[in-house]
Structure formats: C-alpha cells, structure tokens
N, C-alpha and C. Protein backbone atom coordinates (compact mmCIF):
# COMPACT_ATOMS: atom_id res chain seq x y z
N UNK A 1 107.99 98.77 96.06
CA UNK A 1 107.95 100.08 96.68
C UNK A 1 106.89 100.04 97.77
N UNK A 2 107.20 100.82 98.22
CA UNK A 2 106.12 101.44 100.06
C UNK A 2 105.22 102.18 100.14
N UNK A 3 104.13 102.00 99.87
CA UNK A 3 102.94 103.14 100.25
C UNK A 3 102.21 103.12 100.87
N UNK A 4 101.17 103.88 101.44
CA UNK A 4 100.35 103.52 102.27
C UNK A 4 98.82 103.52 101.91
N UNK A 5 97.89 102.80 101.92
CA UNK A 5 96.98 102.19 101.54
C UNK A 5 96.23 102.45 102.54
N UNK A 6 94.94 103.59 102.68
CA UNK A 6 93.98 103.12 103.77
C UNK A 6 94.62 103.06 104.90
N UNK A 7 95.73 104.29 105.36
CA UNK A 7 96.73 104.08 106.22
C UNK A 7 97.37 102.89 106.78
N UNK A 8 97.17 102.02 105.90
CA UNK A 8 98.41 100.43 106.71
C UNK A 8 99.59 100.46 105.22
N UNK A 9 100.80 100.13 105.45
CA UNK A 9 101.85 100.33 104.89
C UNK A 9 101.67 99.55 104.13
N UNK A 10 101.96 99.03 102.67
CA UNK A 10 102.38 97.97 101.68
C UNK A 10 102.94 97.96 100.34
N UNK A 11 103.96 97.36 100.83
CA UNK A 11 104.94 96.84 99.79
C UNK A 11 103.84 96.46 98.13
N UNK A 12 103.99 97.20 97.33
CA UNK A 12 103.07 96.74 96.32
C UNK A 12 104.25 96.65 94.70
N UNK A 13 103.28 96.15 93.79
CA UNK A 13 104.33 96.04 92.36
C UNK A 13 103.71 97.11 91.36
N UNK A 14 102.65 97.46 91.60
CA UNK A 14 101.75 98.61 90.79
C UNK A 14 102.58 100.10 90.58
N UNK A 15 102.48 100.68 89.17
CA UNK A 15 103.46 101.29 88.95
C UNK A 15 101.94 102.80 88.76
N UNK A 16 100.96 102.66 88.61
CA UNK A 16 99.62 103.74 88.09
C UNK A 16 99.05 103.25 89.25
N UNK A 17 97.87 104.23 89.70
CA UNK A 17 96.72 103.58 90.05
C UNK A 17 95.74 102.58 89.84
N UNK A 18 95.48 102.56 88.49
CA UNK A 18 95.11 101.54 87.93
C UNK A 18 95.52 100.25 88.41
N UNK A 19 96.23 99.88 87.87
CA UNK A 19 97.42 98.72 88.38
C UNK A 19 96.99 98.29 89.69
N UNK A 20 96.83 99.16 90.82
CA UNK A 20 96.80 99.01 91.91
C UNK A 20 95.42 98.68 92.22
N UNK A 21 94.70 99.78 91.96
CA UNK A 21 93.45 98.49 92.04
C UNK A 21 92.68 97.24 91.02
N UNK A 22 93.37 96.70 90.27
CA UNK A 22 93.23 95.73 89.61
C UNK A 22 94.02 94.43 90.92
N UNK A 23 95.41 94.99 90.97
CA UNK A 23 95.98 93.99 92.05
C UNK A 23 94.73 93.93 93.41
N UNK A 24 94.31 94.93 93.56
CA UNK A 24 93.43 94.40 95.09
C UNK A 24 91.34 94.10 94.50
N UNK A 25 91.70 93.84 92.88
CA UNK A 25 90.26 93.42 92.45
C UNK A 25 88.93 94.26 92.97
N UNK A 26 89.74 95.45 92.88
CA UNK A 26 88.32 96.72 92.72
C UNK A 26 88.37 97.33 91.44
N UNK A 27 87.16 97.45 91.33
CA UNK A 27 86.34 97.98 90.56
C UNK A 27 86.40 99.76 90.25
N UNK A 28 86.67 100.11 89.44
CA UNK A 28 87.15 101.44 89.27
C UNK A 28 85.33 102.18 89.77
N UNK A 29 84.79 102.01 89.21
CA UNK A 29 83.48 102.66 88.92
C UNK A 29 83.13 102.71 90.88
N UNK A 30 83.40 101.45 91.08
CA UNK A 30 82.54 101.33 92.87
C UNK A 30 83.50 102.43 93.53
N UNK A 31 84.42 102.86 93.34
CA UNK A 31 85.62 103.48 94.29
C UNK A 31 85.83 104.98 94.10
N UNK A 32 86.02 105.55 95.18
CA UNK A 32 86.75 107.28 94.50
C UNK A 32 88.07 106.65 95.07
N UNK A 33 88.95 107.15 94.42
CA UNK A 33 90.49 107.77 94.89
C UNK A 33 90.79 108.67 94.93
N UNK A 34 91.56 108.87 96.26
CA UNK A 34 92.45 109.86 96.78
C UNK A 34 93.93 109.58 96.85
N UNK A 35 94.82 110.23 96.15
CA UNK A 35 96.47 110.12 96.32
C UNK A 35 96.61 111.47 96.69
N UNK A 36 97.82 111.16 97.75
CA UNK A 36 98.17 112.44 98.97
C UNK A 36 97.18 113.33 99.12
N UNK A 37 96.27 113.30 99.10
CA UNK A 37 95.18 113.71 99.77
C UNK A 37 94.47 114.80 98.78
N UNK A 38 94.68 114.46 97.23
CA UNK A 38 94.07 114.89 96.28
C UNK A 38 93.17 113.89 95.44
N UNK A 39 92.33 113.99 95.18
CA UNK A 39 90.96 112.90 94.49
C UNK A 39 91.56 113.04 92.83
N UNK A 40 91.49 111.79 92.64
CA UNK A 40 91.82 111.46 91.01
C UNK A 40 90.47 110.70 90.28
N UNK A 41 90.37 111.78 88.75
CA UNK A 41 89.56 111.50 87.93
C UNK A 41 89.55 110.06 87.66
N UNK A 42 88.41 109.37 87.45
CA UNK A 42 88.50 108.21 87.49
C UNK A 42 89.28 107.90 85.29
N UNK A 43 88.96 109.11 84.64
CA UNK A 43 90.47 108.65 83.63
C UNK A 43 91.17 109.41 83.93
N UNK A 44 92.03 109.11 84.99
CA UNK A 44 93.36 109.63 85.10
C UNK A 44 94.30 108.27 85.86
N UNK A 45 92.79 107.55 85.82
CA UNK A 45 93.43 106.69 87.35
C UNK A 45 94.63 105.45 86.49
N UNK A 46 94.87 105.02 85.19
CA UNK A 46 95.39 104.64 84.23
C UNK A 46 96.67 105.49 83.84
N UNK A 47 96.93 106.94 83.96
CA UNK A 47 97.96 107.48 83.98
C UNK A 47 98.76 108.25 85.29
N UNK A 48 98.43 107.91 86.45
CA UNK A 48 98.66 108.79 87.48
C UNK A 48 99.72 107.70 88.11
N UNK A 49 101.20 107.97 88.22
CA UNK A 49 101.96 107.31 88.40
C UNK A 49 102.06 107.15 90.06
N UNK A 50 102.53 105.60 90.82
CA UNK A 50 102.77 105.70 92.06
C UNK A 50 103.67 106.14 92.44
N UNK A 51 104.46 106.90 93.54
CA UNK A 51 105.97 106.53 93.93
C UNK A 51 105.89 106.12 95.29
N UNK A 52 107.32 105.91 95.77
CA UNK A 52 107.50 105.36 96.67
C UNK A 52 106.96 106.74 98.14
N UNK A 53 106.43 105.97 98.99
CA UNK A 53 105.87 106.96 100.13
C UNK A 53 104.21 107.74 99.81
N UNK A 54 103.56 107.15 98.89
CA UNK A 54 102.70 107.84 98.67
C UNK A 54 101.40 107.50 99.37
N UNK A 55 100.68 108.37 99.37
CA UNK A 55 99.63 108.14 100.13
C UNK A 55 98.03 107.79 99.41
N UNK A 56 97.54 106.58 99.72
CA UNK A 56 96.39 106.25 98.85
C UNK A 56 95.30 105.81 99.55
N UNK A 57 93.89 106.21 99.45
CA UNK A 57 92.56 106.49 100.39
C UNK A 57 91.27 106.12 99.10
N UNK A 58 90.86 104.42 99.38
CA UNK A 58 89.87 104.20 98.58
C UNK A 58 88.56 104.25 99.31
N UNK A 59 87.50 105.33 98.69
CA UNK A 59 86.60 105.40 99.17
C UNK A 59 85.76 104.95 98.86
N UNK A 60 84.62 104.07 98.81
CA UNK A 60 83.74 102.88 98.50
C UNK A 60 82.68 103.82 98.51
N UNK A 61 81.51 103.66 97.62
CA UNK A 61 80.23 103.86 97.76
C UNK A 61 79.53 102.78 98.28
N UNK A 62 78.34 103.34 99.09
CA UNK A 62 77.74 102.34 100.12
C UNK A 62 76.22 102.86 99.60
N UNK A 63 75.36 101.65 99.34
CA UNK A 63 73.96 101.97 99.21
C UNK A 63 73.36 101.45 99.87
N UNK A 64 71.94 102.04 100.60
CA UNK A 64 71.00 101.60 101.69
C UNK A 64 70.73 102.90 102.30
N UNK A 65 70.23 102.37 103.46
CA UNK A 65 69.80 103.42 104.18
C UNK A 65 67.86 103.57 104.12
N UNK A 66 67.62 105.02 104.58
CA UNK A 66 65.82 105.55 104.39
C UNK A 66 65.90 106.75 103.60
C-alpha cells in the first residue's frame, strides 16, 4: 500500500503504526506521530491501523541548544 511519510510517497508492508516504525528502526519513545494530521498516543501507536493514502509526520525530539 501507498502512503505518505514525511511527505515523500512509499510503498510500505506495515499494517499499525507500530509496524511502521519498527520497519524504518525508530524508536517509539524518540518520536511523536502524526496520522492525517492528528497526533497518536504513543499506546495507541500498536493499534492504530494504516490504510492506503494515509498521511504520516514523524516528529523527532532534538536536544541541545542554551
């Protein structure tokens, strides 16, 4: 199926979120997710099913700075 990832298109086999970031070897805890432009509990991210056309936005925490 087709979704879009960080706006670039890809063909993926992940059927949950979960799934999906295990296939791209992130770390649940380092990441927020967003599907179609709603933020998912990080336990939900194990039951929140993909479909085809959906829209997915991983947001990374970044530390540093003053």
């Amino acid at each position: 199926m087709v979704i879009t990832v960080n706006g670039k298109p890809e063909d993926i086999q992940a059927s949950v979120l979960l799934d999906l970031l295990r296939a791209k070897q992130i770390e649940p805890q380092m990441v927020a997710v967003e599907l179609n432009d709603v933020m998912i509990e990080r336990d939900r991210l194990d039951s929140t099913p993909l479909k085809e056309g959906d829209r997915v936005e991983f947001l990374f925490y970044m530390g540093g700075g003053r």
